[in-house]
Protein backbone atom coordinates (compact mmCIF):
# COMPACT_ATOMS: atom_id res chain seq x y z
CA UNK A 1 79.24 89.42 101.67
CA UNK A 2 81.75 88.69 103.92
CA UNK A 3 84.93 90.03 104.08
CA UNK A 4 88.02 87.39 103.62
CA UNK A 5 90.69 87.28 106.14
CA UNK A 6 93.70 88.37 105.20
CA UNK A 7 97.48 86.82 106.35
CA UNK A 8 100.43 88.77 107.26
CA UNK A 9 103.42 88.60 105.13
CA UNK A 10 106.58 89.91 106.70
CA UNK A 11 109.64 90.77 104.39
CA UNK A 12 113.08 92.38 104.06
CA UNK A 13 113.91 94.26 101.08
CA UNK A 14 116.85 97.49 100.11
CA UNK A 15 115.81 100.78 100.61
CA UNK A 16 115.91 101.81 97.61
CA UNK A 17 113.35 98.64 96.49
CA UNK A 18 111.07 100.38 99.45
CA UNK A 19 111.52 103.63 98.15
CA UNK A 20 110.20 102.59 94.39
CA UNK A 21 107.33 100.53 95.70
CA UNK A 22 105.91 103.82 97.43
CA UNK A 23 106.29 106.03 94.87
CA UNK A 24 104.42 103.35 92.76
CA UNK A 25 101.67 103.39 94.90
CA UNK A 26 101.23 107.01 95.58
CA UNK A 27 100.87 107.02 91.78
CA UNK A 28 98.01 104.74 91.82
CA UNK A 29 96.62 105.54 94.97
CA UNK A 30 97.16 102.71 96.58
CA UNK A 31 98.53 101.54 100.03
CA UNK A 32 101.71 99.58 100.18
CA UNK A 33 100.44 96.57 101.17
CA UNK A 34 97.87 96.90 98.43
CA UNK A 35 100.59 97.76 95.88
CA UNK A 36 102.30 94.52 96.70
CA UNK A 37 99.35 92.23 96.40
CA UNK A 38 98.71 93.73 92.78
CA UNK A 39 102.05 93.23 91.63
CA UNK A 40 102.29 89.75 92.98
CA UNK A 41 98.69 89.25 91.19
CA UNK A 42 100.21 90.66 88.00
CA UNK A 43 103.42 88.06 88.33
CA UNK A 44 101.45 85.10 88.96
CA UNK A 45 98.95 86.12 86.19
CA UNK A 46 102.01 86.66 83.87
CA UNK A 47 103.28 83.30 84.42
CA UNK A 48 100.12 81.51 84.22
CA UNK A 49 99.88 80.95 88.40
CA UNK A 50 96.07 80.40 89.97
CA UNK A 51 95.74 82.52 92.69
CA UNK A 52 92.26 82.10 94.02
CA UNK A 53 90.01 84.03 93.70
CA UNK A 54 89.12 85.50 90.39
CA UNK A 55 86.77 88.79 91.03
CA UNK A 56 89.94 89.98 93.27
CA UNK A 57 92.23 89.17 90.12
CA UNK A 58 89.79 90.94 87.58
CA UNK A 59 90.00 94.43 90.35
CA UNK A 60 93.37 93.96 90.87
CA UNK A 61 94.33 94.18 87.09
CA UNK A 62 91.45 96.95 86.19
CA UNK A 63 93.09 99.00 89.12
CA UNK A 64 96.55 98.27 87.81
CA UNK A 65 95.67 99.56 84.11
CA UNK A 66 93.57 102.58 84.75
C-alpha cells in the first residue's frame, strides 16, 4: 500500500501549551506531530467531524486508549 502524503501545518502556541503536549507524548510514545494529529482525531471524533479516512481514525483512538 502506498503511503499518503502528508501536509505541513505550521502553528504558534505558549510555552507552557508546548511543554504539556510533550510530556503527553513521551507518555504515549509518540512524536509531537503524531500527538497532535491524535488529539485533533479525538476532537473531531468527539464532535461528530468526518475526517477521512477511517482505518487511521480506528489506530489513532486504539493508540490513544492503550
Amino acid at each position: 500500500m502506498a503511503a499518503s502524503k502528508t501536509a505541513t501545518l505550521t502553528l504558534r502556541i505558549e510555552p507552557e501549551i508546548k511543554e504539556a503536549l510533550q510530556r503527553a507524548a513521551e507518555l504515549e510514545h509518540r512524536s509531537i506531530a503524531n500527538m497532535v494529529e491524535v488529539l485533533i482525531r479525538e476532537h473531531c471524533r468527539l464532535k461528530g467531524i468526518a475526517t477521512g479516512n477511517t482505518s487511521n481514525n480506528k489506530r489513532a483512538a486504539k493508540g490513544a486508549t492503550s
